[in-house]
C-alpha atoms as a PDB file:
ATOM      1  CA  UNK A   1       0.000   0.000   0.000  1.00  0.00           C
ATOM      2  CA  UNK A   2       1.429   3.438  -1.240  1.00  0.00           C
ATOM      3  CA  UNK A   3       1.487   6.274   1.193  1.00  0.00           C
ATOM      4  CA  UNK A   4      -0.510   9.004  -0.201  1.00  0.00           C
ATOM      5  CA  UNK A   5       0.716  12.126   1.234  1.00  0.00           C
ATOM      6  CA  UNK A   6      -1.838  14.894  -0.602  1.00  0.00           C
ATOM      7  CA  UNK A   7      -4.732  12.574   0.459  1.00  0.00           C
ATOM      8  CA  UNK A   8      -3.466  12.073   3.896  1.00  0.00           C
ATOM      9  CA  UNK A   9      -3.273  16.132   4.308  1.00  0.00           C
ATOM     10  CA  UNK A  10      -6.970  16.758   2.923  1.00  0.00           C
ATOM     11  CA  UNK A  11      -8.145  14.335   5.148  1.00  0.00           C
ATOM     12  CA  UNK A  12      -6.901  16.602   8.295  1.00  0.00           C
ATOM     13  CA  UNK A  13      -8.901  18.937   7.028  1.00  0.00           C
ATOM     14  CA  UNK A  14     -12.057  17.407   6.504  1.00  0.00           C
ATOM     15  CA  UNK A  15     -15.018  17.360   8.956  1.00  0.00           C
ATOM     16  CA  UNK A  16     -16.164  14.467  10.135  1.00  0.00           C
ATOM     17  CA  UNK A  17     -19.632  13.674   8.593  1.00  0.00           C
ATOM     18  CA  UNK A  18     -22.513  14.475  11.010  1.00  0.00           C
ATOM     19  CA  UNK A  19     -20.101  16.239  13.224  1.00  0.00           C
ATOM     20  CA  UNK A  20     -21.349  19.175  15.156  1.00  0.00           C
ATOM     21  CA  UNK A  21     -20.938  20.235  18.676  1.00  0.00           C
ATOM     22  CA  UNK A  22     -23.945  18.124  20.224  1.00  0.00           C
ATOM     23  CA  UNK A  23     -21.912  15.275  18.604  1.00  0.00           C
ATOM     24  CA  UNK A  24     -20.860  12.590  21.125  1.00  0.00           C
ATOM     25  CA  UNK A  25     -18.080  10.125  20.740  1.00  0.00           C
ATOM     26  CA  UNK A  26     -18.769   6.373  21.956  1.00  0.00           C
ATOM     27  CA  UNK A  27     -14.822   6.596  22.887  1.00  0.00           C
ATOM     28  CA  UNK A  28     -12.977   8.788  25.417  1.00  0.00           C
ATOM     29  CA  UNK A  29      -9.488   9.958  24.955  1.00  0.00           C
ATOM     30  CA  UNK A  30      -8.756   8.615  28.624  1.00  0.00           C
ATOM     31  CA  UNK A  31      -9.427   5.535  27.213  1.00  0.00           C
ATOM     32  CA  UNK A  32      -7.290   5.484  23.600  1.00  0.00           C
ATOM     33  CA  UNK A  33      -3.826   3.086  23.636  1.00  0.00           C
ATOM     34  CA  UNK A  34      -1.310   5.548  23.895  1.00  0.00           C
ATOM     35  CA  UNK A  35      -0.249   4.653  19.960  1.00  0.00           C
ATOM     36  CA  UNK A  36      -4.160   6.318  19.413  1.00  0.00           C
ATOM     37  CA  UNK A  37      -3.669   9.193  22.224  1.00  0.00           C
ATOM     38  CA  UNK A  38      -0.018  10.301  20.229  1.00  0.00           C
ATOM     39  CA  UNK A  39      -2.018  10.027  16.709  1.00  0.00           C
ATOM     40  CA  UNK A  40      -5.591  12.017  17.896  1.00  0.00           C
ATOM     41  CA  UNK A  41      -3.072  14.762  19.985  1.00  0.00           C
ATOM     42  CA  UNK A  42      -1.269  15.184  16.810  1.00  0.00           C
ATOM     43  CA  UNK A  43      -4.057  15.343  14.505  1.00  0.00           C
ATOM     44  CA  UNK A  44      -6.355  17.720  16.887  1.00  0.00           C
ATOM     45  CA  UNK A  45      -3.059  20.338  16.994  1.00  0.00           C
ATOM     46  CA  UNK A  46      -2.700  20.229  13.279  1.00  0.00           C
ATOM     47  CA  UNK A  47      -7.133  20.865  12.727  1.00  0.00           C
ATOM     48  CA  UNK A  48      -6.431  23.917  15.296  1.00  0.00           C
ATOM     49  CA  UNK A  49      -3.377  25.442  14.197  1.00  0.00           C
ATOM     50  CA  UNK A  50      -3.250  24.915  10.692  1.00  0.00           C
ATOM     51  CA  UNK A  51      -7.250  24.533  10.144  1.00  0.00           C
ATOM     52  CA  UNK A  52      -7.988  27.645  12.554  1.00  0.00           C
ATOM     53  CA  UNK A  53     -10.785  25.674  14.625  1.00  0.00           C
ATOM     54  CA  UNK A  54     -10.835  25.933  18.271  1.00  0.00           C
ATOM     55  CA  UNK A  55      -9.482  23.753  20.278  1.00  0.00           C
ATOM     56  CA  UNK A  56     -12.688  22.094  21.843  1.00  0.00           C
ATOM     57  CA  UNK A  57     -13.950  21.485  17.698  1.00  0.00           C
ATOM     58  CA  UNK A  58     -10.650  20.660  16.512  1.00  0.00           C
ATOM     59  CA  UNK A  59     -10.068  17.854  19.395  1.00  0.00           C
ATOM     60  CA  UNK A  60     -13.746  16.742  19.039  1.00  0.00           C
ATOM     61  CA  UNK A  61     -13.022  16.447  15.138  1.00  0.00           C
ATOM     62  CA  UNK A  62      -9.689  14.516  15.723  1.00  0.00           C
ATOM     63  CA  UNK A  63     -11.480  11.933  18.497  1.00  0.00           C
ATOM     64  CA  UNK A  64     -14.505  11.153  15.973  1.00  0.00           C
ATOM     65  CA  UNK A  65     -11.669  10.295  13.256  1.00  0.00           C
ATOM     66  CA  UNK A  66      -9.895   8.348  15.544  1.00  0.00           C
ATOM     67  CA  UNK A  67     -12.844   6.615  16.984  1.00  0.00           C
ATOM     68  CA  UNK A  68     -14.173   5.613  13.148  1.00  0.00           C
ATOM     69  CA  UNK A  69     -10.755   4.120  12.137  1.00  0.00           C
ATOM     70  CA  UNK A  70     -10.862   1.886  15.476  1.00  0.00           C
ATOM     71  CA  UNK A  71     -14.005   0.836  14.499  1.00  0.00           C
ATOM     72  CA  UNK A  72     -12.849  -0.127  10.739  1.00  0.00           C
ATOM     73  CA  UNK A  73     -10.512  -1.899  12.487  1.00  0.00           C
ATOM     74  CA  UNK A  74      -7.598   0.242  10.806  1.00  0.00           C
ATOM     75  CA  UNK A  75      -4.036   0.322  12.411  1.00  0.00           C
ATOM     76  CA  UNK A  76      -1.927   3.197  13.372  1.00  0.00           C
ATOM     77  CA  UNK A  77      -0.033   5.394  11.260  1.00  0.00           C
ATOM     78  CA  UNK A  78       3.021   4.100   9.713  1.00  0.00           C
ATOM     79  CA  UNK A  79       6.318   4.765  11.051  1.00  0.00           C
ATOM     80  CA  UNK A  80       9.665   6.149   9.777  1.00  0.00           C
ATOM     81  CA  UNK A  81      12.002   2.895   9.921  1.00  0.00           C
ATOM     82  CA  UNK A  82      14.895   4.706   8.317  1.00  0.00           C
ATOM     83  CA  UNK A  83      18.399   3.777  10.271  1.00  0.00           C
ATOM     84  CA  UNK A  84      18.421   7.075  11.897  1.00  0.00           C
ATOM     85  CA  UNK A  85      15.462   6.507  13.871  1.00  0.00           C
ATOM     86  CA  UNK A  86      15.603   3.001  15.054  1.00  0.00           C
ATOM     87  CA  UNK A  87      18.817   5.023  16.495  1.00  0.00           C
ATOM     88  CA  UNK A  88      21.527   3.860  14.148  1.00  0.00           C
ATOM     89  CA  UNK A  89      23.355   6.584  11.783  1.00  0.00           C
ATOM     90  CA  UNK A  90      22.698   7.365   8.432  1.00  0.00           C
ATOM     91  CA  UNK A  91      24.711   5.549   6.316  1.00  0.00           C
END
């Protein structure tokens, strides 16, 4: 599976369908892994700085994504495994 950078960046963007601020979320971020907790922190400070929300829609936003791709069943995000950060040198 190809990493799709352009799609990946839209999607940060994109509101959650149905999402509003009566919208609840059937998962708390007191109870993500801590994989999910780094990926929804990450995601909600990109929706507020970069998308302008506030920080109560832009977290909101972030959890419902999260929530839907533990529900598809989806993994995390990949990882860099260059050499330099498993801790080894560039070559």
């Amino acid at each position: 599976m190809k990493y799709d950078a352009a799609a990946f960046l839209e999607s940060l963007f994109k509101q959650p369908a149905g999402l509003d601020a009566r919208t609840t979320v059937d998962i708390r971020v007191e109870d993500l892994d801590p994989e999910w907790r780094v990926e929804w922190e990450e995601r909600a400070a990109i929706m507020e700085y970069d998308g302008k929300l506030p920080r109560e829609r832009a977290e909101a936003a972030a959890l419902a994504d999260i929530a839907g791709r533990i529900r598809r069943g989806e993994g995390f995000a990949a990882r860099c495994s260059c050499r330099t950060c498993e801790g080894h040198n560039h070559a």
